[in-house]
PDB file of N, CA and C in Angstrom:
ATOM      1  N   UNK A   1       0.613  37.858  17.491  1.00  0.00           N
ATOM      2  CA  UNK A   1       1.181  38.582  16.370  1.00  0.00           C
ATOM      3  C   UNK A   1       1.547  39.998  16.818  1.00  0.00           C
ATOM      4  N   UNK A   2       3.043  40.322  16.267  1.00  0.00           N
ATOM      5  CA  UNK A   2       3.198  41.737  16.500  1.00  0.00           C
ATOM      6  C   UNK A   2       3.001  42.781  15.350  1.00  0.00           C
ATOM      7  N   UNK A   3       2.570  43.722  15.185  1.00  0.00           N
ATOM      8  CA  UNK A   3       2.249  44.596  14.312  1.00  0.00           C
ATOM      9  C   UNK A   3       3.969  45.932  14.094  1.00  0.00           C
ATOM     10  N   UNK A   4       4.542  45.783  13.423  1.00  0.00           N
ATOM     11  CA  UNK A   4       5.687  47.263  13.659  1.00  0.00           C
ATOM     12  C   UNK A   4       5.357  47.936  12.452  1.00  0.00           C
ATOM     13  N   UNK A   5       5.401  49.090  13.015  1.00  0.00           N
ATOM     14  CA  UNK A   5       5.440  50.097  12.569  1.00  0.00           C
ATOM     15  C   UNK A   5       6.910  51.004  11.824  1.00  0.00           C
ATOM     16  N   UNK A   6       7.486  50.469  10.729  1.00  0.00           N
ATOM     17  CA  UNK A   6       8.806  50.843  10.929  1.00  0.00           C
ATOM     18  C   UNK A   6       8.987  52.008   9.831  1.00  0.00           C
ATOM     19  N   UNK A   7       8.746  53.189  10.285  1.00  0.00           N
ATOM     20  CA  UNK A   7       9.264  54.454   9.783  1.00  0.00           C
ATOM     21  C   UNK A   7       7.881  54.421   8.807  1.00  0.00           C
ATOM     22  N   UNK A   8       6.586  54.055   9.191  1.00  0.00           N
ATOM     23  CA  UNK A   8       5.368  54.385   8.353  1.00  0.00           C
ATOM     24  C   UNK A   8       4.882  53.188   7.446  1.00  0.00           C
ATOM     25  N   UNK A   9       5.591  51.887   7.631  1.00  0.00           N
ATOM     26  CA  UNK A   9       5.577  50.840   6.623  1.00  0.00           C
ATOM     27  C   UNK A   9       5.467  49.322   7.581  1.00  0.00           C
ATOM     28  N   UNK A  10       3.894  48.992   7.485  1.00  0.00           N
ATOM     29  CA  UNK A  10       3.498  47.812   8.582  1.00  0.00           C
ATOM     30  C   UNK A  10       3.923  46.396   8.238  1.00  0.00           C
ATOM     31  N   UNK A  11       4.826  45.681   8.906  1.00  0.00           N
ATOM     32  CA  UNK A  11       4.646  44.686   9.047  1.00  0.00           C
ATOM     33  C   UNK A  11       4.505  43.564   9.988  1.00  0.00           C
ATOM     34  N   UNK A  12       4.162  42.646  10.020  1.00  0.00           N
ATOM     35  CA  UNK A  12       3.713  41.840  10.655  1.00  0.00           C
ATOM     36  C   UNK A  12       4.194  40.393  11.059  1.00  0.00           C
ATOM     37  N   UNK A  13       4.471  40.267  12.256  1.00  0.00           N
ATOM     38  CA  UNK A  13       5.457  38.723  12.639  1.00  0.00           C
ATOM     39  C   UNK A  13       5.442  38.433  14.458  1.00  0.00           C
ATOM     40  N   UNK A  14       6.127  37.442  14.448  1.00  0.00           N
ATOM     41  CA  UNK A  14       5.705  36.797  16.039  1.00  0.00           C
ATOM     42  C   UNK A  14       6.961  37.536  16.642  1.00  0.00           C
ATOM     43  N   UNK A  15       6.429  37.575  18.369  1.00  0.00           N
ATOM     44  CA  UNK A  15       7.035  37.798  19.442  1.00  0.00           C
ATOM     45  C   UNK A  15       7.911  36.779  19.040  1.00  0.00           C
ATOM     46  N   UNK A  16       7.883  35.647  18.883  1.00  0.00           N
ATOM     47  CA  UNK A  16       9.105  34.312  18.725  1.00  0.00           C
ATOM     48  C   UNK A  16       9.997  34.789  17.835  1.00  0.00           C
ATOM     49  N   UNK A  17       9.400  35.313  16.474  1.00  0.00           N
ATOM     50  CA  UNK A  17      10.597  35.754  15.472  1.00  0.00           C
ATOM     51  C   UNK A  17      11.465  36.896  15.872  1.00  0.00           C
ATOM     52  N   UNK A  18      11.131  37.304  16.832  1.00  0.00           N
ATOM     53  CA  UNK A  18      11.572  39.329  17.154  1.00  0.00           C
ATOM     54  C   UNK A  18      12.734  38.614  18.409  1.00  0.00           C
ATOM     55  N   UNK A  19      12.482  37.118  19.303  1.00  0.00           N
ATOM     56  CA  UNK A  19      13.544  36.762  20.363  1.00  0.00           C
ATOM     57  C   UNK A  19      14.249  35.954  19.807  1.00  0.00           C
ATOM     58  N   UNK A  20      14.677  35.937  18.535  1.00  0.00           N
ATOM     59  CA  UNK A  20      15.125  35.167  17.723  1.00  0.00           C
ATOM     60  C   UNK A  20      16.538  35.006  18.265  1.00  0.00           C
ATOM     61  N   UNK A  21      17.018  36.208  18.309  1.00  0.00           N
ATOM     62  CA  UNK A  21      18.349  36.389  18.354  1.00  0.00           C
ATOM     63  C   UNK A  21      18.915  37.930  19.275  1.00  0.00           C
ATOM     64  N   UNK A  22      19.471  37.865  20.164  1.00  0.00           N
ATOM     65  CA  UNK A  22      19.338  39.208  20.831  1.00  0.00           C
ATOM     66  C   UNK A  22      19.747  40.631  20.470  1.00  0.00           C
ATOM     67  N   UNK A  23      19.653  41.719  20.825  1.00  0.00           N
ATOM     68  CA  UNK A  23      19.675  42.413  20.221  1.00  0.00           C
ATOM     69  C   UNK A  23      18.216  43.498  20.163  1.00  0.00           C
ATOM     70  N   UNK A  24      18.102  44.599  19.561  1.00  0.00           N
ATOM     71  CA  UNK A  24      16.638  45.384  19.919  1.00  0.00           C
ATOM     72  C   UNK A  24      15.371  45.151  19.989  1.00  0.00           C
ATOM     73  N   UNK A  25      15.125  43.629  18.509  1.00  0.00           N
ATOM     74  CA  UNK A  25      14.045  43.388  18.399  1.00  0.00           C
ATOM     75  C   UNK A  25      13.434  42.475  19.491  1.00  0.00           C
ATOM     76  N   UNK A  26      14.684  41.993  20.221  1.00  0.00           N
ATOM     77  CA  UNK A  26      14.119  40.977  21.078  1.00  0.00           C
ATOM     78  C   UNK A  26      14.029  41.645  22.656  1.00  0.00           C
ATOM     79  N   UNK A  27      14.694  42.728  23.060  1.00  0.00           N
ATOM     80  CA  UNK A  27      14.198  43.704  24.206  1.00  0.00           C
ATOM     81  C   UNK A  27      12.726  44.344  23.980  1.00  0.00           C
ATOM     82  N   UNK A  28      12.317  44.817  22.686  1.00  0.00           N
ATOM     83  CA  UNK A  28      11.036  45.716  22.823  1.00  0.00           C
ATOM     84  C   UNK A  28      10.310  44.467  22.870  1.00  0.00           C
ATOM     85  N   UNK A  29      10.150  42.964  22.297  1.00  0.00           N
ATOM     86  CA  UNK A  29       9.030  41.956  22.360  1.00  0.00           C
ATOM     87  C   UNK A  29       9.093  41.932  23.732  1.00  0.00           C
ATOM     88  N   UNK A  30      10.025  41.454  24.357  1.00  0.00           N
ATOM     89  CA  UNK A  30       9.882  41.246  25.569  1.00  0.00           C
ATOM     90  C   UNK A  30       9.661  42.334  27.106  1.00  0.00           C
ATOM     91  N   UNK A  31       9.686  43.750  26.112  1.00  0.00           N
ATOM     92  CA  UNK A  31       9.518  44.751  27.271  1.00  0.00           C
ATOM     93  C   UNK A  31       7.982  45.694  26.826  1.00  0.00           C
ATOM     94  N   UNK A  32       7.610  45.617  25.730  1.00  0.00           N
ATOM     95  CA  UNK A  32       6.507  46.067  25.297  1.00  0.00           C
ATOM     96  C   UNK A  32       5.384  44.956  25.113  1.00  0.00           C
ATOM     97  N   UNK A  33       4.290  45.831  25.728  1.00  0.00           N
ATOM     98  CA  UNK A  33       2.658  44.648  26.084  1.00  0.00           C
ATOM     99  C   UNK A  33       1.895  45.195  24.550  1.00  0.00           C
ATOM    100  N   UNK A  34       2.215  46.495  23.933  1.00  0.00           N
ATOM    101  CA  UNK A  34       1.270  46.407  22.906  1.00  0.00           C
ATOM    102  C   UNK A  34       1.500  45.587  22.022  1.00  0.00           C
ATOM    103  N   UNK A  35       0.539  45.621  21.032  1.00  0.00           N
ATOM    104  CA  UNK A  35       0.284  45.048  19.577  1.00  0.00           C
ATOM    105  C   UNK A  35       1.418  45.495  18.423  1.00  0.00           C
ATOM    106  N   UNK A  36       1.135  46.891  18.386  1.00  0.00           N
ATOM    107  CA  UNK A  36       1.474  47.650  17.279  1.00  0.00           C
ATOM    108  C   UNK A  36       2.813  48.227  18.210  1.00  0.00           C
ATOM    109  N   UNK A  37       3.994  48.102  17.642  1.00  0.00           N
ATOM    110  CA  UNK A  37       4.551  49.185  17.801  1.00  0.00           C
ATOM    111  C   UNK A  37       5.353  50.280  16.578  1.00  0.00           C
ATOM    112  N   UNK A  38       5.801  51.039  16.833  1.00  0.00           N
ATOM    113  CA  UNK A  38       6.490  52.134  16.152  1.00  0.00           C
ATOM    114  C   UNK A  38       7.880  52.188  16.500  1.00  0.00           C
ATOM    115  N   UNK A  39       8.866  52.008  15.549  1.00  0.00           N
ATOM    116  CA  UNK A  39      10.069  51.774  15.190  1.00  0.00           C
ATOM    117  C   UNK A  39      10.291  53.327  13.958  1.00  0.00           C
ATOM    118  N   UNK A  40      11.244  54.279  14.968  1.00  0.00           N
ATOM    119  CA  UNK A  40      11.683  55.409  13.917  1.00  0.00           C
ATOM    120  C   UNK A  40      12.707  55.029  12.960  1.00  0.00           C
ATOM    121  N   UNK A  41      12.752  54.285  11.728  1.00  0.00           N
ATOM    122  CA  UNK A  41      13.489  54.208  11.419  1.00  0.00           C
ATOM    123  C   UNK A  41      13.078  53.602   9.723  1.00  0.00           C
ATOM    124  N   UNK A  42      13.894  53.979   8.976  1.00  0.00           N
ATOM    125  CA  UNK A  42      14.004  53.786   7.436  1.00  0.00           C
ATOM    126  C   UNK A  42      13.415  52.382   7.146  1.00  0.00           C
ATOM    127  N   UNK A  43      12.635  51.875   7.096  1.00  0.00           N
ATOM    128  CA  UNK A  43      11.943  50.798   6.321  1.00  0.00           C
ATOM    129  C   UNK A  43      12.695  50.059   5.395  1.00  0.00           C
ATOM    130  N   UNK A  44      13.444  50.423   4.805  1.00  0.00           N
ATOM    131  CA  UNK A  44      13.581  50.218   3.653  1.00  0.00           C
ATOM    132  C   UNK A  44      14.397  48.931   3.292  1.00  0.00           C
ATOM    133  N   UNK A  45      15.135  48.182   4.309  1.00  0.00           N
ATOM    134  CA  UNK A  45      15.712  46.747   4.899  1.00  0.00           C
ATOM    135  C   UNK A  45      15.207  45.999   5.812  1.00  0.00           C
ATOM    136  N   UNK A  46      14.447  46.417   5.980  1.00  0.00           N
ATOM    137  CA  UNK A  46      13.689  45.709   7.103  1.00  0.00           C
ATOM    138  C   UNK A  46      13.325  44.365   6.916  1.00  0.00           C
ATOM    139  N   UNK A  47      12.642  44.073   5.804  1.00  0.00           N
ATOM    140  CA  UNK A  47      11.901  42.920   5.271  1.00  0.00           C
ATOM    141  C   UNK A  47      13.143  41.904   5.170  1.00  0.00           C
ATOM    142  N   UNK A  48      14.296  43.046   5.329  1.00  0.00           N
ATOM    143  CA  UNK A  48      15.621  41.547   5.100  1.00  0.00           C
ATOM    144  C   UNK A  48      15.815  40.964   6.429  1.00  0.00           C
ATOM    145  N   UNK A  49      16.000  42.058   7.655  1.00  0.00           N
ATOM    146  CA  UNK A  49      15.898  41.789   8.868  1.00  0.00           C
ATOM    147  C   UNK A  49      14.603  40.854   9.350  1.00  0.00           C
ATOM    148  N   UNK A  50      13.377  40.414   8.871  1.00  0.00           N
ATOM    149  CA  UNK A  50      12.448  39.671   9.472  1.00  0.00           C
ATOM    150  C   UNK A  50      13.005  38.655   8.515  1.00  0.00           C
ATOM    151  N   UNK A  51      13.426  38.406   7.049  1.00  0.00           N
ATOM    152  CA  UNK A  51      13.692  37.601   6.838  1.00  0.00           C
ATOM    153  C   UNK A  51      14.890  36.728   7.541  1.00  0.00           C
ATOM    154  N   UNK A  52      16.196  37.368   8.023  1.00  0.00           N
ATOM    155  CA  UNK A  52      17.102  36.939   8.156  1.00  0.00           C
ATOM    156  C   UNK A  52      16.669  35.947   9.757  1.00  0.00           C
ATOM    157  N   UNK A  53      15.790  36.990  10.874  1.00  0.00           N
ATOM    158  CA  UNK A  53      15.533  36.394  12.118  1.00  0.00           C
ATOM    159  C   UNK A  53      14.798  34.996  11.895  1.00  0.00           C
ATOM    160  N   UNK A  54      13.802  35.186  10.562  1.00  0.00           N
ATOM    161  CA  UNK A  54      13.164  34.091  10.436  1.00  0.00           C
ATOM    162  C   UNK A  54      13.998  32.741   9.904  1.00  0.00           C
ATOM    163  N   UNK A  55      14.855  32.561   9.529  1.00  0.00           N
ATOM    164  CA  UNK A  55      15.920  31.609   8.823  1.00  0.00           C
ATOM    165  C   UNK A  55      17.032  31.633  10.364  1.00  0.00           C
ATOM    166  N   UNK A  56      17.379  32.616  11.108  1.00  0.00           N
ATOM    167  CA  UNK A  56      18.092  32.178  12.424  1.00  0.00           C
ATOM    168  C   UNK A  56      16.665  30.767  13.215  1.00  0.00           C
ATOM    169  N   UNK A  57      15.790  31.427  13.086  1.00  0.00           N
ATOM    170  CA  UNK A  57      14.531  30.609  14.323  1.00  0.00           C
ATOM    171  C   UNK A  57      15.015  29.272  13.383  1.00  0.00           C
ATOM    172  N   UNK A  58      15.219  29.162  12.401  1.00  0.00           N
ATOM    173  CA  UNK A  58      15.337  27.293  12.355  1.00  0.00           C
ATOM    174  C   UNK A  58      16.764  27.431  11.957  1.00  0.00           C
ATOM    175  N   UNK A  59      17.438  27.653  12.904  1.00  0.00           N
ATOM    176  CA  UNK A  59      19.101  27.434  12.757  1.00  0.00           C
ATOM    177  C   UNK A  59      20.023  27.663  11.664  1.00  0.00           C
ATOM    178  N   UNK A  60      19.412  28.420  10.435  1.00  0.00           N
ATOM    179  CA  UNK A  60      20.059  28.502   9.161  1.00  0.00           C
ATOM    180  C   UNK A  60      20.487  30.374   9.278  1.00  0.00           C
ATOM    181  N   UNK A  61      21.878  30.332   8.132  1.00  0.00           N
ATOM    182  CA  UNK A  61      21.764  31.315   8.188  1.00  0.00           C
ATOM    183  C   UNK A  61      21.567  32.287   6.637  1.00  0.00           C
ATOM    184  N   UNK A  62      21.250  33.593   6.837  1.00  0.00           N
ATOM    185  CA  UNK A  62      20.710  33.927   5.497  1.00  0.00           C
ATOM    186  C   UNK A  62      21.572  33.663   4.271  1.00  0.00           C
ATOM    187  N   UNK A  63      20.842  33.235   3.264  1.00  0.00           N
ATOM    188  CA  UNK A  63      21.967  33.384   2.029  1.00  0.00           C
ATOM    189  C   UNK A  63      22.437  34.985   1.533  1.00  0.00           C
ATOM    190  N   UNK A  64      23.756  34.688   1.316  1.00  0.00           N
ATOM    191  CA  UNK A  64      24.041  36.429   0.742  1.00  0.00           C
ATOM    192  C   UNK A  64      22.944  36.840  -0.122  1.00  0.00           C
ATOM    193  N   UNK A  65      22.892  35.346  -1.422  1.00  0.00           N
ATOM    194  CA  UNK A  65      21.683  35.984  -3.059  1.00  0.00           C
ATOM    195  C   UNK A  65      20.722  36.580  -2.475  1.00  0.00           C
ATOM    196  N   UNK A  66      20.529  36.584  -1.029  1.00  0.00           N
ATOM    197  CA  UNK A  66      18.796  37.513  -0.274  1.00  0.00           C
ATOM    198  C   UNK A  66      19.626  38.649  -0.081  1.00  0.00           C
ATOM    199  N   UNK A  67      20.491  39.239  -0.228  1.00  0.00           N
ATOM    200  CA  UNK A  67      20.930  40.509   0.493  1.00  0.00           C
ATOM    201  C   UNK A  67      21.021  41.489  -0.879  1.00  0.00           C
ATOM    202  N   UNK A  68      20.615  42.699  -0.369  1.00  0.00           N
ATOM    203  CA  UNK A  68      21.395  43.637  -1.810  1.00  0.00           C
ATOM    204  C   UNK A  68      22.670  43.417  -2.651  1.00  0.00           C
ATOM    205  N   UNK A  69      22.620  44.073  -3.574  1.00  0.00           N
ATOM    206  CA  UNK A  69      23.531  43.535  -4.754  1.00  0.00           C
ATOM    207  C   UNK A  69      24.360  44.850  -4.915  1.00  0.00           C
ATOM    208  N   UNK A  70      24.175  45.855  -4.040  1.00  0.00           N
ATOM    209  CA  UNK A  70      25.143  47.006  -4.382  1.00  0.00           C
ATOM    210  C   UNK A  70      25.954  47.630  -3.153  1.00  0.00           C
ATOM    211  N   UNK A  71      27.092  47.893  -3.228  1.00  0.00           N
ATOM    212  CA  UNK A  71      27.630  48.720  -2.213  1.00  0.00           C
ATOM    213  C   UNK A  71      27.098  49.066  -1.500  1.00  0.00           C
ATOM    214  N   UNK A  72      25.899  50.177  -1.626  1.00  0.00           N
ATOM    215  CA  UNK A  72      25.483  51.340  -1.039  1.00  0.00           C
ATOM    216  C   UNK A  72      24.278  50.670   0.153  1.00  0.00           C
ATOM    217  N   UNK A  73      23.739  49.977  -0.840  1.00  0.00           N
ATOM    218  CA  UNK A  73      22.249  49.396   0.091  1.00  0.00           C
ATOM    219  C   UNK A  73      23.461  48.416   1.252  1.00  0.00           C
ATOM    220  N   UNK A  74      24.090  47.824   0.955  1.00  0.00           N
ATOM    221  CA  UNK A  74      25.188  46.814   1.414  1.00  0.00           C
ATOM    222  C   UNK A  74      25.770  47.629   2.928  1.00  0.00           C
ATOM    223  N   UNK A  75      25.851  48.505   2.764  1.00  0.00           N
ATOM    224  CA  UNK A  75      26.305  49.738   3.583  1.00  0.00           C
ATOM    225  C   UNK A  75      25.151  49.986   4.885  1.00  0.00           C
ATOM    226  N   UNK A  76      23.745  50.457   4.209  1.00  0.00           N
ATOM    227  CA  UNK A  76      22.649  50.424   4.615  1.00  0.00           C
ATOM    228  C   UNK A  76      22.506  49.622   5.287  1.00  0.00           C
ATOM    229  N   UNK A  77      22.119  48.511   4.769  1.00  0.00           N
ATOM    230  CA  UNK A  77      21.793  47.155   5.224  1.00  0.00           C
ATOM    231  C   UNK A  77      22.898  46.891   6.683  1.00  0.00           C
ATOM    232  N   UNK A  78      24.191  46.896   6.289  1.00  0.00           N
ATOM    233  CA  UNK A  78      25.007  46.972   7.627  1.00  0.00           C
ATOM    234  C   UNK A  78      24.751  47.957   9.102  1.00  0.00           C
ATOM    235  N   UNK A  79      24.142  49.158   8.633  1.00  0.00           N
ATOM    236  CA  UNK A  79      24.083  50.109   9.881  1.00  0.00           C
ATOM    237  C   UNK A  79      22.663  49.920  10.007  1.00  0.00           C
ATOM    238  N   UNK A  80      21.678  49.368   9.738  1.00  0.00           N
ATOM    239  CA  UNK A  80      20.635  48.484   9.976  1.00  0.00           C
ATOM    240  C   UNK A  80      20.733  47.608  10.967  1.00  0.00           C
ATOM    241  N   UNK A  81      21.618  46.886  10.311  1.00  0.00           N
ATOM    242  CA  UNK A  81      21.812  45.588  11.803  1.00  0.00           C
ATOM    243  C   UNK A  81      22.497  45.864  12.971  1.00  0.00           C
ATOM    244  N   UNK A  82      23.330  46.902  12.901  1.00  0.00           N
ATOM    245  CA  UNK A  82      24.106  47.471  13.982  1.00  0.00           C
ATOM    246  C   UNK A  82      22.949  48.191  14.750  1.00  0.00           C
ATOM    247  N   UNK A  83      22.494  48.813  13.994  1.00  0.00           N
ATOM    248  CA  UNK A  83      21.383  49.620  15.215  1.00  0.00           C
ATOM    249  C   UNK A  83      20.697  48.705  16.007  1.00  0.00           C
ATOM    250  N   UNK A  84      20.042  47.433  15.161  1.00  0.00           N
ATOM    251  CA  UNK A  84      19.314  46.197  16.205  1.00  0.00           C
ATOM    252  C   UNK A  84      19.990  45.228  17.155  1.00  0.00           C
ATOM    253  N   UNK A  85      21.544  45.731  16.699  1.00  0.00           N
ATOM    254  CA  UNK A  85      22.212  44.655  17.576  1.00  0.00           C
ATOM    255  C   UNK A  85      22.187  42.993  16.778  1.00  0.00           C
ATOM    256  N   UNK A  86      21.963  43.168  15.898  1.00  0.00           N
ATOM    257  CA  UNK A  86      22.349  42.116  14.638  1.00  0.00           C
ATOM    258  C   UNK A  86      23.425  41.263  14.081  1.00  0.00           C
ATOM    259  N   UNK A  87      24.289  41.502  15.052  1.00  0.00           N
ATOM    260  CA  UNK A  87      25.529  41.259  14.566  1.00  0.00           C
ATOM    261  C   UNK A  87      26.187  40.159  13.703  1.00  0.00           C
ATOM    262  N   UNK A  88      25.657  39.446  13.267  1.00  0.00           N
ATOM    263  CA  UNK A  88      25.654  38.165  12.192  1.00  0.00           C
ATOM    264  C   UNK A  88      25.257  38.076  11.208  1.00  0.00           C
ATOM    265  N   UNK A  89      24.060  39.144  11.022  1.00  0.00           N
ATOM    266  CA  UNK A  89      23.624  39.898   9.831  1.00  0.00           C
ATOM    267  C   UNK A  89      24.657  41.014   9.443  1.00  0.00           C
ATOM    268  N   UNK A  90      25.313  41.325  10.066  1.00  0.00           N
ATOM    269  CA  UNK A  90      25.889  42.586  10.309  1.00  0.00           C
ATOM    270  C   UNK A  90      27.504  42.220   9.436  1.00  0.00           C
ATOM    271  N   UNK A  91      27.817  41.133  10.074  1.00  0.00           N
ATOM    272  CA  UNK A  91      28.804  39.974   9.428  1.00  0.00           C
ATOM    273  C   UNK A  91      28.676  39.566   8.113  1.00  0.00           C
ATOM    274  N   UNK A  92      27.531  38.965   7.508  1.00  0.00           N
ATOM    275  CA  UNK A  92      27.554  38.233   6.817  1.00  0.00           C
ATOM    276  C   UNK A  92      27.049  39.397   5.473  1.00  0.00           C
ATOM    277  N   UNK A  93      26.089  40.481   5.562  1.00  0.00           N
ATOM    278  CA  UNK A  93      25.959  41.687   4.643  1.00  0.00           C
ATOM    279  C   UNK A  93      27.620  42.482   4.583  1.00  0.00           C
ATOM    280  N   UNK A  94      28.623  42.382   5.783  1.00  0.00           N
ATOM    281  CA  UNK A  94      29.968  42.995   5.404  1.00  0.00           C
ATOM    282  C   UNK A  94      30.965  41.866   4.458  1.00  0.00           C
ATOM    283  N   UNK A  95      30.862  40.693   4.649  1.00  0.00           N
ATOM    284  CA  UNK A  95      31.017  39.905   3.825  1.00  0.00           C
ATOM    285  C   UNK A  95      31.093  39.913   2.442  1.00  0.00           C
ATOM    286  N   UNK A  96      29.615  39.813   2.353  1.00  0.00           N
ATOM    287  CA  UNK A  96      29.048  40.065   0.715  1.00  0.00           C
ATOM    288  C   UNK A  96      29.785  41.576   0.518  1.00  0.00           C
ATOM    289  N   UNK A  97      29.576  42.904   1.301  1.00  0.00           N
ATOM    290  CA  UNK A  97      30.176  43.581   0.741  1.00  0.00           C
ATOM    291  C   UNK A  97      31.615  43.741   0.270  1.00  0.00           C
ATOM    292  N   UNK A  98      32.423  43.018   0.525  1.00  0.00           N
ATOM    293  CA  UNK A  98      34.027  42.825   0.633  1.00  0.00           C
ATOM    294  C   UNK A  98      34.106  42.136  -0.360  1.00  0.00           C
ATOM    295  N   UNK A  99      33.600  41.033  -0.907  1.00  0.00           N
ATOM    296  CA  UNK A  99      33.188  40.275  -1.791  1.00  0.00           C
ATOM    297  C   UNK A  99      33.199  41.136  -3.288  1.00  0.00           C
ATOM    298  N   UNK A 100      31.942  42.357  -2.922  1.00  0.00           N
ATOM    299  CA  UNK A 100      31.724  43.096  -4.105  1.00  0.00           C
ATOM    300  C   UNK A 100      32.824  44.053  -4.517  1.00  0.00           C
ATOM    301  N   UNK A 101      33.675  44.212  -3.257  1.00  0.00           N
ATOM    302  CA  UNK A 101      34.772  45.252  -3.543  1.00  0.00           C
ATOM    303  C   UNK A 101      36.101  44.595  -4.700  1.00  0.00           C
ATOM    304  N   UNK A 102      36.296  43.584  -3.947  1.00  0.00           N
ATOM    305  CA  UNK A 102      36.963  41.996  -4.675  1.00  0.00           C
ATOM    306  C   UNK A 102      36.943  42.327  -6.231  1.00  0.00           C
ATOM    307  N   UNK A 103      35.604  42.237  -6.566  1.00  0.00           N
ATOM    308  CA  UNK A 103      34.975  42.096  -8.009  1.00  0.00           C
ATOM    309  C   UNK A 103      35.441  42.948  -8.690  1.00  0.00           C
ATOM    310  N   UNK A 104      35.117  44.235  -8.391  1.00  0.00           N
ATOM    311  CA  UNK A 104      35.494  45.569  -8.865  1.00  0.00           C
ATOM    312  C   UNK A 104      36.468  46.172  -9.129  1.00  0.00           C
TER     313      UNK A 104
END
């Protein structure tokens, strides 16, 4: 089990879920020996990012209805995955956002 630390807010998931898909989370599993690490960065999407790696590990990909429902987080959520090297998350949250522009 890995422990992250992401911007003060712990959560918890496998070395397997973090090499899910390449990109940051899967360089620090595989280049860092600790437990815990520390990730500077806004918390605040994150839980979508372990969700989304966890639904890549069995070949599916996330449903949009899991992603934010507004522009702004939509936005967020995009320069989120860009920083991890996410790029399918990165895709599929610009999606939904284009979607919401559509609507409007």
């Amino acid at each position: 089990m890995i422990h992250l630390n992401v911007g003060g807010k712990m959560f918890v998931t496998s070395k397997q879920t973090m090499k899910t898909e390449d990109g940051l989370l899967k360089i620090v599993s595989e280049e860092i020996a600790e437990k815990e690490i520390f990730i500077d960065r806004d918390s605040k999407h994150f839980h979508i990012i372990l969700q989304y790696l966890r639904y890549r590990q069995q070949g599916e990909t996330i449903a949009p209805s899991l992603l934010p429902n507004t522009n702004s987080a939509l936005k967020e959520l995009i320069m989120e995955a860009k920083y991890y090297g996410l790029y399918k998350l990165q895709k599929v949250a610009f999606e939904k956002r284009e979607k919401l522009k559509d609507v409007n």
